[in-house]
N, C-alpha and C. Protein backbone atom coordinates (compact mmCIF):
# COMPACT_ATOMS: atom_id res chain seq x y z
N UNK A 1 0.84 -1.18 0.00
CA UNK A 1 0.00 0.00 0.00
C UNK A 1 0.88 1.24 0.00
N UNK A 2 0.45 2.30 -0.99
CA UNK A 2 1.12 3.33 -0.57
C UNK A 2 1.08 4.27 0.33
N UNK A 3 1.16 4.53 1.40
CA UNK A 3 0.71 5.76 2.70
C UNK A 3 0.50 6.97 1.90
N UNK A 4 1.30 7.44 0.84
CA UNK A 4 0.65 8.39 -0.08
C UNK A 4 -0.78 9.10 0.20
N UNK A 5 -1.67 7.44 -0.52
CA UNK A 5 -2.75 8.07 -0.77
C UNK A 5 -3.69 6.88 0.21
N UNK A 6 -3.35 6.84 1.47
CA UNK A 6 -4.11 6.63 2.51
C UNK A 6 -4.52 7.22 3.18
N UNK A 7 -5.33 7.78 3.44
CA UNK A 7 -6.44 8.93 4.24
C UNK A 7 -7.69 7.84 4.57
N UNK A 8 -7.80 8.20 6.22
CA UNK A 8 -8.68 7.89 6.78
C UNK A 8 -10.16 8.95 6.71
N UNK A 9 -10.71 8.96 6.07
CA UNK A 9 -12.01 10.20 5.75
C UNK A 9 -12.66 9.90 6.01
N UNK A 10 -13.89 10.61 6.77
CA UNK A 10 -15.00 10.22 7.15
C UNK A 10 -15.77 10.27 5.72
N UNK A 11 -17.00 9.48 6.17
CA UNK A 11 -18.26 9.38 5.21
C UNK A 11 -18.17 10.73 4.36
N UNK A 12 -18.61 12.24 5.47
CA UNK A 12 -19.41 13.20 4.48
C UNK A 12 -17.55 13.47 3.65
N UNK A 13 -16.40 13.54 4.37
CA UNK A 13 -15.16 13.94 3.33
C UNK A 13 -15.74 13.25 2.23
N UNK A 14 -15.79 11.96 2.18
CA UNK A 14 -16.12 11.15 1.07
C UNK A 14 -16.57 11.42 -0.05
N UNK A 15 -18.12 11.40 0.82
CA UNK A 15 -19.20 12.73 -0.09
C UNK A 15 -18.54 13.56 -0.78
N UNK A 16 -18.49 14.49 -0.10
CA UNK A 16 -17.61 15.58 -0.40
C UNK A 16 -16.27 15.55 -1.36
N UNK A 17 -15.68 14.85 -1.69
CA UNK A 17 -14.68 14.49 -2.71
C UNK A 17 -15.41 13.92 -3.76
N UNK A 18 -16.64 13.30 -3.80
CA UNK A 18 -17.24 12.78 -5.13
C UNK A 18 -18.03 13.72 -5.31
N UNK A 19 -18.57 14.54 -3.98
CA UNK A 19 -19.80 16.02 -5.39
C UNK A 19 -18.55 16.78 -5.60
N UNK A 20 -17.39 16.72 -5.59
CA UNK A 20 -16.47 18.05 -6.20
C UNK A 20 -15.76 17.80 -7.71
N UNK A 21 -16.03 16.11 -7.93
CA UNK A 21 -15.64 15.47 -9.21
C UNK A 21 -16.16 16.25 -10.26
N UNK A 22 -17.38 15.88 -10.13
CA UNK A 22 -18.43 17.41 -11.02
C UNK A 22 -17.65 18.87 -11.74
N UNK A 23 -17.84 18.82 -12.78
CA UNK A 23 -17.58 20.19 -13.11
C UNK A 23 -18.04 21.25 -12.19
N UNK A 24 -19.34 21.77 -12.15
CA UNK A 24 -19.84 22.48 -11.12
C UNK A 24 -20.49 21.94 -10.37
N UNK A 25 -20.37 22.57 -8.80
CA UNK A 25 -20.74 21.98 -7.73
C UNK A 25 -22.54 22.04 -7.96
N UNK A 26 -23.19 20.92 -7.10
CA UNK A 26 -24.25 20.49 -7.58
C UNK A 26 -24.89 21.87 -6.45
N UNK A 27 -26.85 21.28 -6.65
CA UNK A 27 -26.87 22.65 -6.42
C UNK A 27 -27.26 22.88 -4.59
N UNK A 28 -26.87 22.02 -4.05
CA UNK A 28 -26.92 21.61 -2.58
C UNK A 28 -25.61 22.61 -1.97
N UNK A 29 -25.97 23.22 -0.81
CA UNK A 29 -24.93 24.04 -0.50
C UNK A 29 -23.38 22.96 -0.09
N UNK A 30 -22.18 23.60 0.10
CA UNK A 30 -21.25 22.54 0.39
C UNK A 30 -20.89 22.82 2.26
N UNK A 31 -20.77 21.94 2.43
CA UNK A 31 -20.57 21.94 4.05
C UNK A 31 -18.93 22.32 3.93
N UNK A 32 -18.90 23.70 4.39
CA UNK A 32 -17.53 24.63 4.88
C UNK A 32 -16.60 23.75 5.42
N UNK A 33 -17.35 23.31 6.55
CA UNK A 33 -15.94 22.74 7.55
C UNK A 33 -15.38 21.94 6.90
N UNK A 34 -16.39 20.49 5.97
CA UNK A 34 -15.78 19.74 5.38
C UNK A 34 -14.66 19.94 4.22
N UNK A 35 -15.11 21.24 3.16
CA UNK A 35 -14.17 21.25 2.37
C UNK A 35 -13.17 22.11 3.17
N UNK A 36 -12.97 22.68 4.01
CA UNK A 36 -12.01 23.27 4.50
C UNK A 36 -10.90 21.72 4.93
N UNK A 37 -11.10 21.35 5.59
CA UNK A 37 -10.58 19.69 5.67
C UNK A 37 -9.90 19.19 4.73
N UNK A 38 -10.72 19.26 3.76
CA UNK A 38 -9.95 18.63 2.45
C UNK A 38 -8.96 19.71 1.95
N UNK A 39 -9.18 20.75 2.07
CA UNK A 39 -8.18 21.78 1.37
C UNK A 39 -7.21 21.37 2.29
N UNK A 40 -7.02 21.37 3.60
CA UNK A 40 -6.19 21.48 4.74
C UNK A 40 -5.25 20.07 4.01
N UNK A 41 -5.84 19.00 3.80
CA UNK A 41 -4.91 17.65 3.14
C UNK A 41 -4.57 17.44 1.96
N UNK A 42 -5.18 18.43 1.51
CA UNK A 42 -4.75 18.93 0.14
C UNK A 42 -4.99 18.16 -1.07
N UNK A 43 -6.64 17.65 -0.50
CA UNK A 43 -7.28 17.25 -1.53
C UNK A 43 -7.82 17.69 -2.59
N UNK A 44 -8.19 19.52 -2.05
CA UNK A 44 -9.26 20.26 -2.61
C UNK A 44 -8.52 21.71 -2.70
N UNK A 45 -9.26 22.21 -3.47
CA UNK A 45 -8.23 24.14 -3.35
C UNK A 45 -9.62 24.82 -3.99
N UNK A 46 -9.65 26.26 -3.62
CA UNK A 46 -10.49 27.22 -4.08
C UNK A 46 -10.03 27.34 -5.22
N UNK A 47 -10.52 27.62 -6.58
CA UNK A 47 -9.93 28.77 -7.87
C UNK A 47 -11.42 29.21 -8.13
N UNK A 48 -11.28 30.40 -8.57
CA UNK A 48 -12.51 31.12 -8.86
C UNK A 48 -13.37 31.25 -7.94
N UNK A 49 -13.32 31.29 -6.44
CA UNK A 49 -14.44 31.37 -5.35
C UNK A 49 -15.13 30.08 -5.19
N UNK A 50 -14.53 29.01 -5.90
CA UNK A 50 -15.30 27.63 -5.87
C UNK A 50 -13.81 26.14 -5.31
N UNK A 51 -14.44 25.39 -4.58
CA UNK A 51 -13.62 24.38 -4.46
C UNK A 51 -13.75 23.38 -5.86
N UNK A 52 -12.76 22.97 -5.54
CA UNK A 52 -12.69 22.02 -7.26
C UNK A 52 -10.95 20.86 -6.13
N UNK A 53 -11.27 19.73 -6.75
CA UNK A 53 -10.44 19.05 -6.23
C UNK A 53 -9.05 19.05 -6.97
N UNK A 54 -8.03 18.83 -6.35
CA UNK A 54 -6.17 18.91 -6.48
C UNK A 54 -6.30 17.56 -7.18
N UNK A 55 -5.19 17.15 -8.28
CA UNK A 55 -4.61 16.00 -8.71
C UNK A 55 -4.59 14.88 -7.28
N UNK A 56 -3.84 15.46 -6.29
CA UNK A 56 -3.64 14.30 -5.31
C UNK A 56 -5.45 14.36 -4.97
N UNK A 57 -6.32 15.36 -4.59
CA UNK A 57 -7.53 14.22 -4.28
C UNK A 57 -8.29 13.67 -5.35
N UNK A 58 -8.05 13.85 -6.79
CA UNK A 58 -8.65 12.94 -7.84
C UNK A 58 -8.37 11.60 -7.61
N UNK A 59 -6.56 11.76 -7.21
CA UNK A 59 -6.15 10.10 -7.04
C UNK A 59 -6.44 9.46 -5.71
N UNK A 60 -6.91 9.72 -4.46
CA UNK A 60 -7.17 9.41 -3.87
C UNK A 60 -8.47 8.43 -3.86
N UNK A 61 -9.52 9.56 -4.79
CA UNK A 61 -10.72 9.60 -4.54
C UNK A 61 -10.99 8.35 -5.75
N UNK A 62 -10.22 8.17 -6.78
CA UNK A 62 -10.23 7.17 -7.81
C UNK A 62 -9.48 6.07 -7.08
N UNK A 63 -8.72 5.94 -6.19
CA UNK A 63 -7.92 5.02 -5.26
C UNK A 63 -9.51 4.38 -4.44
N UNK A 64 -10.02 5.18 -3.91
CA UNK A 64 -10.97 4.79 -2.43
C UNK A 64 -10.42 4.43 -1.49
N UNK A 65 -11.37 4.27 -0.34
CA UNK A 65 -10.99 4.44 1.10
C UNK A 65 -10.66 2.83 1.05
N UNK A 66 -9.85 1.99 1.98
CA UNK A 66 -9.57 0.74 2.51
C UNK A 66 -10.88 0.43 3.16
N UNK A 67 -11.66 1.35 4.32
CA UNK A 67 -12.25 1.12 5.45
C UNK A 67 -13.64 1.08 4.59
N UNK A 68 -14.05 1.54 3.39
CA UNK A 68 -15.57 1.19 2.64
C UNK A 68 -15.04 0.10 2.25
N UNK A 69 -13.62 -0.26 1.15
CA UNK A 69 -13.49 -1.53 1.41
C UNK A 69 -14.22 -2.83 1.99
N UNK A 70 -13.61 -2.55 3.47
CA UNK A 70 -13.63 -3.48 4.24
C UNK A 70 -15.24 -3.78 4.96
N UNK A 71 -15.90 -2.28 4.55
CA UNK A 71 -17.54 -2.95 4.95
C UNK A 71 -18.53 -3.25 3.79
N UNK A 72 -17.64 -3.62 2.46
CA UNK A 72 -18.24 -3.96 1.72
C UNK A 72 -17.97 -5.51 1.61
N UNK A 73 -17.33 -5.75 2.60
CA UNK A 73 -16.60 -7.49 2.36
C UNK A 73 -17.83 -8.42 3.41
């Protein structure tokens, strides 16, 4: 495994990394704290007043979590 792109994320990060895949954000407001989080790990970044996800959280988020993994087994 690579520690790279191991992040332990909760559910809504989750969420939150797949509504940001989207060209534009859908039309549900985005929960602050959460994308602040992801910016902080540097999944996600503002450009244009909007979050939009970083290369490293595309690959993360195309990687998936181990721990949905493991409750899908």
């Amino acid at each position: 495994m690579n520690p790279e792109f191991d992040y332990d994320l909760t559910p809504d990060q989750w969420e939150m990394l797949k509504a940001l895949r989207a060209p534009a954000p859908r039309a549900r407001a985005l929960n602050r704290f959460v994308v602040e989080n992801l910016i902080a790990l540097g999944l996600a970044e503002t450009t244009d007043s909007r979050a939009v996800l970083t290369p490293k959280g595309r690959s993360v988020l195309l990687r998936g979590s181990p721990r949905l993994l493991d409750l899908a087994t």
